[in-house]
PDB file of N, CA and C in Angstrom:
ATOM      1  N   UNK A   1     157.576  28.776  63.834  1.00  0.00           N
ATOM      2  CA  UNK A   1     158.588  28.546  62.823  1.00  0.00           C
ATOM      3  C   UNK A   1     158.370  29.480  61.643  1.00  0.00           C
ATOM      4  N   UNK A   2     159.625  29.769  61.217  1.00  0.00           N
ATOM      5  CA  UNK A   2     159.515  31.015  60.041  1.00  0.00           C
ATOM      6  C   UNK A   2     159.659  29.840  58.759  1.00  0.00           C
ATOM      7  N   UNK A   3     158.912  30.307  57.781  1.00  0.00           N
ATOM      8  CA  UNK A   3     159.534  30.061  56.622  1.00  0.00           C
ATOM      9  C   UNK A   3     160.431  30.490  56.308  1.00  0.00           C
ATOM     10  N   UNK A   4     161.220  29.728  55.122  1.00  0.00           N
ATOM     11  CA  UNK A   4     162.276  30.400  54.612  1.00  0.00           C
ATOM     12  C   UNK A   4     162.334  31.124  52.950  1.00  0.00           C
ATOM     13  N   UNK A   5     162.457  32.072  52.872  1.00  0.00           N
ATOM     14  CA  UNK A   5     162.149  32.442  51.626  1.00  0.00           C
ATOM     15  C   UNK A   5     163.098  31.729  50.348  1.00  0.00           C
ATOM     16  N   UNK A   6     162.344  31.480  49.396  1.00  0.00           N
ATOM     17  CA  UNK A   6     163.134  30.608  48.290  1.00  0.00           C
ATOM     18  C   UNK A   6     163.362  31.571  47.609  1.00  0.00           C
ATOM     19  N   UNK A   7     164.309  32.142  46.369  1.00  0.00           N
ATOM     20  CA  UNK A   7     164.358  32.272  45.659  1.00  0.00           C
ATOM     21  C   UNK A   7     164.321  31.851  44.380  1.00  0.00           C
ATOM     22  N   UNK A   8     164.207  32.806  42.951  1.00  0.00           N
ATOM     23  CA  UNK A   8     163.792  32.369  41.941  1.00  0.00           C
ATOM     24  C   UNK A   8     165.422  31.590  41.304  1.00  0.00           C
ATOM     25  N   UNK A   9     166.152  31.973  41.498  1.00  0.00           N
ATOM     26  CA  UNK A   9     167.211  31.387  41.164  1.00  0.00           C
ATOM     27  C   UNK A   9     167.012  29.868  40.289  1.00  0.00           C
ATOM     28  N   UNK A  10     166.514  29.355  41.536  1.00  0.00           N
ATOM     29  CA  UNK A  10     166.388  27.781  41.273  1.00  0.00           C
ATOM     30  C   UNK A  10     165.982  28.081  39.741  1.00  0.00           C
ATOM     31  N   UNK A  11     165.065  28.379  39.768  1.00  0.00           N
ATOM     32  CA  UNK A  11     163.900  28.422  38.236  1.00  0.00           C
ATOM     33  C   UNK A  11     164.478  29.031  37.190  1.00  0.00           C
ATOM     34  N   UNK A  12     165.153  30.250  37.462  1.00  0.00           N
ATOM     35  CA  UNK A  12     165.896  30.804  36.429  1.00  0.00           C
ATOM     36  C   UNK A  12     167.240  29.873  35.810  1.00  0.00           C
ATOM     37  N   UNK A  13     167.893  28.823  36.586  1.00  0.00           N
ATOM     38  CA  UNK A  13     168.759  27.736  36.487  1.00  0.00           C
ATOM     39  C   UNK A  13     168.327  26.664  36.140  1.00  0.00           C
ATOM     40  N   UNK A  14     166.958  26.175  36.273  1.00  0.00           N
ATOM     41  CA  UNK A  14     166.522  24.891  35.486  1.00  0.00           C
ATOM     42  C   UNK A  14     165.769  25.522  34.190  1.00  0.00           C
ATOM     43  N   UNK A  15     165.601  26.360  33.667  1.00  0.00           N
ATOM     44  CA  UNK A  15     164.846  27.014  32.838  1.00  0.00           C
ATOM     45  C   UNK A  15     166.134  27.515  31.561  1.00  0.00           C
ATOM     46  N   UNK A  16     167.107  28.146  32.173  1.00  0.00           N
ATOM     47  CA  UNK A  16     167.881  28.384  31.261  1.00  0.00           C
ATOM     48  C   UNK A  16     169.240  28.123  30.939  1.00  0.00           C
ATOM     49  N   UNK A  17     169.517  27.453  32.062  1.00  0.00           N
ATOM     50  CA  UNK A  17     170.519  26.179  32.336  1.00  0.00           C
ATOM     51  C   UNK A  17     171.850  27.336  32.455  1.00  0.00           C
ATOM     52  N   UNK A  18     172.948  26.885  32.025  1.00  0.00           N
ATOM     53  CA  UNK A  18     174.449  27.685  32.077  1.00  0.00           C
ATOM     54  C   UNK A  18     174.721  28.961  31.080  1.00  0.00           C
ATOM     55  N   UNK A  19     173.692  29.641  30.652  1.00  0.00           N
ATOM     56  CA  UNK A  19     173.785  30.682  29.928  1.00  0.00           C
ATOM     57  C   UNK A  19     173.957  31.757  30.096  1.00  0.00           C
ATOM     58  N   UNK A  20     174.855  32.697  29.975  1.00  0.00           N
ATOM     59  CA  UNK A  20     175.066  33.861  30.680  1.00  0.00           C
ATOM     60  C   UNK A  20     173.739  34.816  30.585  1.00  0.00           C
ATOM     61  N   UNK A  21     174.077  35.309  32.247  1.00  0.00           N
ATOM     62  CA  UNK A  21     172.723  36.349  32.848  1.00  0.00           C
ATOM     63  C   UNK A  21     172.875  36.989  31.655  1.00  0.00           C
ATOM     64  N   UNK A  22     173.446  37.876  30.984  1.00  0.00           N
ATOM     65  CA  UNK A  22     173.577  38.336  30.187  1.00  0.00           C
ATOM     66  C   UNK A  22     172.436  38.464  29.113  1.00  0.00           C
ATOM     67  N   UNK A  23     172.815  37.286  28.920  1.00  0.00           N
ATOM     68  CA  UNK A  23     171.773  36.530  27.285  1.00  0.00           C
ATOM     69  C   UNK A  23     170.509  36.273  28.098  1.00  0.00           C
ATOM     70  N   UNK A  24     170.392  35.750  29.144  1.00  0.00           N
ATOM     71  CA  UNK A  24     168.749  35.830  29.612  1.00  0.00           C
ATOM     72  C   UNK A  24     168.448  36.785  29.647  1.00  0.00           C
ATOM     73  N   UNK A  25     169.079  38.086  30.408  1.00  0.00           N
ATOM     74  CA  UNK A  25     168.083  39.637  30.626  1.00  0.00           C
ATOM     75  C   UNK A  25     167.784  40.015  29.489  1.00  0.00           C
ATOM     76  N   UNK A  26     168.419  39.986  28.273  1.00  0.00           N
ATOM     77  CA  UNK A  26     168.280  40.472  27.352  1.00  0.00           C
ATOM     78  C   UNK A  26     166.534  39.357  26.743  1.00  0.00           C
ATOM     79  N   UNK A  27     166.891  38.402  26.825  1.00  0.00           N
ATOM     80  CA  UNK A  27     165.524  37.484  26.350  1.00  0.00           C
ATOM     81  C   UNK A  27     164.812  37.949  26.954  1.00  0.00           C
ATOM     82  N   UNK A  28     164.602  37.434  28.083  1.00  0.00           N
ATOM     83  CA  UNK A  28     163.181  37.820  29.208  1.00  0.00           C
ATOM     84  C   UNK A  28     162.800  39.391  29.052  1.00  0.00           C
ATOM     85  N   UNK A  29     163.884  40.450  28.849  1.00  0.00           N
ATOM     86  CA  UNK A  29     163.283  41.753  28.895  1.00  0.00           C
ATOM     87  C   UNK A  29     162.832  42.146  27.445  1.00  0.00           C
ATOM     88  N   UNK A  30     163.078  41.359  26.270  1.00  0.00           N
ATOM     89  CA  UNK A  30     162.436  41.546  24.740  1.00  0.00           C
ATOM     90  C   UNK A  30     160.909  40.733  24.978  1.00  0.00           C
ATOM     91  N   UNK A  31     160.915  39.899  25.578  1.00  0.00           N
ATOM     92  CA  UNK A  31     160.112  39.085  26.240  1.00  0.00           C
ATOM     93  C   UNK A  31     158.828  39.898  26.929  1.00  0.00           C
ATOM     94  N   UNK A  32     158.998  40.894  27.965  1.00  0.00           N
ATOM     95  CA  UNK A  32     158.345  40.644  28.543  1.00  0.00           C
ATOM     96  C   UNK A  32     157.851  42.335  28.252  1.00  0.00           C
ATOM     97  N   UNK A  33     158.969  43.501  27.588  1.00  0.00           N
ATOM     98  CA  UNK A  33     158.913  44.449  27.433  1.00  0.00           C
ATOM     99  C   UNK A  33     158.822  44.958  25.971  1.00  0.00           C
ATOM    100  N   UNK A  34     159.059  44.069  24.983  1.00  0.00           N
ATOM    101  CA  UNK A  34     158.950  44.330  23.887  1.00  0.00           C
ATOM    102  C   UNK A  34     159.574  44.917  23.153  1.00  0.00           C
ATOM    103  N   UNK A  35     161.094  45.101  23.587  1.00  0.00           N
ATOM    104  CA  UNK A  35     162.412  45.837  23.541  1.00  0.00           C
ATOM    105  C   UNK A  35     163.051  45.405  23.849  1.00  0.00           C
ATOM    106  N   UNK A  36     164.314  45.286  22.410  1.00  0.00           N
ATOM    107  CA  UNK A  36     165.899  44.925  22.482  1.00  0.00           C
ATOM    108  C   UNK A  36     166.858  45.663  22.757  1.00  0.00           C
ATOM    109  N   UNK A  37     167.098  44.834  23.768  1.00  0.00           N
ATOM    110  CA  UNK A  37     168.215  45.776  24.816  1.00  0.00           C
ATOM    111  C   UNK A  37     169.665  44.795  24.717  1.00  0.00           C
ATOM    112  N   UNK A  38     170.919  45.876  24.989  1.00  0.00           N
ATOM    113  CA  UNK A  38     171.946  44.998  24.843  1.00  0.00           C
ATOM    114  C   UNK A  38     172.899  45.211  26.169  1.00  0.00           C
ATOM    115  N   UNK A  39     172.916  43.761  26.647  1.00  0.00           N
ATOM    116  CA  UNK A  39     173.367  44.353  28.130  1.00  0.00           C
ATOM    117  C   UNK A  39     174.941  44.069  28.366  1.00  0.00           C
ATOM    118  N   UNK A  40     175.847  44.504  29.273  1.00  0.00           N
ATOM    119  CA  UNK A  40     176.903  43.850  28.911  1.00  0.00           C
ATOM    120  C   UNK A  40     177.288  44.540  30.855  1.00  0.00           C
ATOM    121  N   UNK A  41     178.399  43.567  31.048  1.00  0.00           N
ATOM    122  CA  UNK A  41     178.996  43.853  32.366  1.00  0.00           C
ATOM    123  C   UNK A  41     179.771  44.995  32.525  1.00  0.00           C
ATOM    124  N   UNK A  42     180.248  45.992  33.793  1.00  0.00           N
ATOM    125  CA  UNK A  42     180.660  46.941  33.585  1.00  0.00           C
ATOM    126  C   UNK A  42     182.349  46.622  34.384  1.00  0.00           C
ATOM    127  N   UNK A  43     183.141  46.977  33.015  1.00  0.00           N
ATOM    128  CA  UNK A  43     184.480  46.415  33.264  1.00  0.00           C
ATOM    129  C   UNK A  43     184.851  47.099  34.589  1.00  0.00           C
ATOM    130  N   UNK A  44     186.285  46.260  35.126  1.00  0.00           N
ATOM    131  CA  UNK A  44     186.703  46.541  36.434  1.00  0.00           C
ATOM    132  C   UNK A  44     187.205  48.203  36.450  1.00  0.00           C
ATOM    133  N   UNK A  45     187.319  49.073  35.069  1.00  0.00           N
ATOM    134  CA  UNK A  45     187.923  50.474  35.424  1.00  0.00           C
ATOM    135  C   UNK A  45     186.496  51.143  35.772  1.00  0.00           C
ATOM    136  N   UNK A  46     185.845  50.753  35.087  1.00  0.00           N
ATOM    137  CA  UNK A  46     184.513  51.564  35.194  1.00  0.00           C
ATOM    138  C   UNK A  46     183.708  51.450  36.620  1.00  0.00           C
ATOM    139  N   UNK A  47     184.194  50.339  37.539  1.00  0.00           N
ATOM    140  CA  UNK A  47     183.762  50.199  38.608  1.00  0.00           C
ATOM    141  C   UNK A  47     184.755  51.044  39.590  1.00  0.00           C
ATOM    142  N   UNK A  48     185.522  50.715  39.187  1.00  0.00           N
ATOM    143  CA  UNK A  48     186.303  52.169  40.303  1.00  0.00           C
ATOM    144  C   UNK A  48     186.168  53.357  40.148  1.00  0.00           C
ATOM    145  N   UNK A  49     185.780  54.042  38.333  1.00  0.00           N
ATOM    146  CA  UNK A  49     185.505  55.007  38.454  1.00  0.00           C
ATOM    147  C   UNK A  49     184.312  55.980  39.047  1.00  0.00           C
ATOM    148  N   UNK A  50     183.512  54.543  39.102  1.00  0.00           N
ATOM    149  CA  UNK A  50     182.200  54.979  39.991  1.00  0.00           C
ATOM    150  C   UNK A  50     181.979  54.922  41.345  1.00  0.00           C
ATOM    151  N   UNK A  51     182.681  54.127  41.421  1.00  0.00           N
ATOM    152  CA  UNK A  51     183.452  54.379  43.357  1.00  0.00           C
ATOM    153  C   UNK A  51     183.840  55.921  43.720  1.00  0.00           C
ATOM    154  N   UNK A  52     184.969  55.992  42.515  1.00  0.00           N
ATOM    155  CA  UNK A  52     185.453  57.611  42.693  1.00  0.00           C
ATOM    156  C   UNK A  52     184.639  58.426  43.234  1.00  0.00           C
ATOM    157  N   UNK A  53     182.940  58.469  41.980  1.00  0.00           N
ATOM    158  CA  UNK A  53     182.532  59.456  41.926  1.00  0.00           C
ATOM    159  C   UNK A  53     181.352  59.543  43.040  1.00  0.00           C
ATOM    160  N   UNK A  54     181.404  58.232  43.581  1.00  0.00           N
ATOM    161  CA  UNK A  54     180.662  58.073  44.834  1.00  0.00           C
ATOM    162  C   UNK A  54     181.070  58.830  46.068  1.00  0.00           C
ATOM    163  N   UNK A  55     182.242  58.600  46.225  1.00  0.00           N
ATOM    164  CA  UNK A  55     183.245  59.262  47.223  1.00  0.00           C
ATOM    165  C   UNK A  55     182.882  60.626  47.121  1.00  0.00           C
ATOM    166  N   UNK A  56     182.688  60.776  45.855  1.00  0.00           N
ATOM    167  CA  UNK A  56     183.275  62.287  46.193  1.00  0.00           C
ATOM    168  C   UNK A  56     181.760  63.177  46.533  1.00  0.00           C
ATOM    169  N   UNK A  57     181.000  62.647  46.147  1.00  0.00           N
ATOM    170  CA  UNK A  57     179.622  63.318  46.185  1.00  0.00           C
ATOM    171  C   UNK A  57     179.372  63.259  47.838  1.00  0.00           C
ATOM    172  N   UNK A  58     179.718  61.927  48.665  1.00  0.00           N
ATOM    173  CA  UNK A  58     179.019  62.055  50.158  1.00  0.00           C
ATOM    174  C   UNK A  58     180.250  62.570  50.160  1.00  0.00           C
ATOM    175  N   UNK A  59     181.482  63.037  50.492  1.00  0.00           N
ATOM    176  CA  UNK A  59     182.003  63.872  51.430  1.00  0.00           C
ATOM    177  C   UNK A  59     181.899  65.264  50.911  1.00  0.00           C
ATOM    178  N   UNK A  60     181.081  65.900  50.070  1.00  0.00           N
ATOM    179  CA  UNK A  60     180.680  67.114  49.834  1.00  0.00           C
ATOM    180  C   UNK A  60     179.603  67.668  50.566  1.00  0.00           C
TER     181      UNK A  60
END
């Protein structure tokens, strides 16, 4: 029988409850790195534009 691997999830969810990933990476990495960092999601244009530029690099 295999184990099954757990993830940290659980812990990161009883630990910091409904708070956006956001606001944790930023804690845990002042936390653990000693540097304030400001993180933010990358809007839906900016994800296609990096699709674009994905595309275009492997068919070169």
């Amino acid at each position: 029988m295999s184990k099954r691997k757990k993830t940290n999830l659980r812990i990161v969810k009883e630990i910091y409850g409904d708070r956006k990933i956001e606001e944790v990476f930023e804690e845990l990495y002042e936390k653990i790195y000693g540097l304030k960092v400001k993180v933010r999601r990358k809007t839906s244009v900016e994800l296609v534009a990096e699709k674009q530029q994905e595309k275009k690099y492997t068919q070169e």
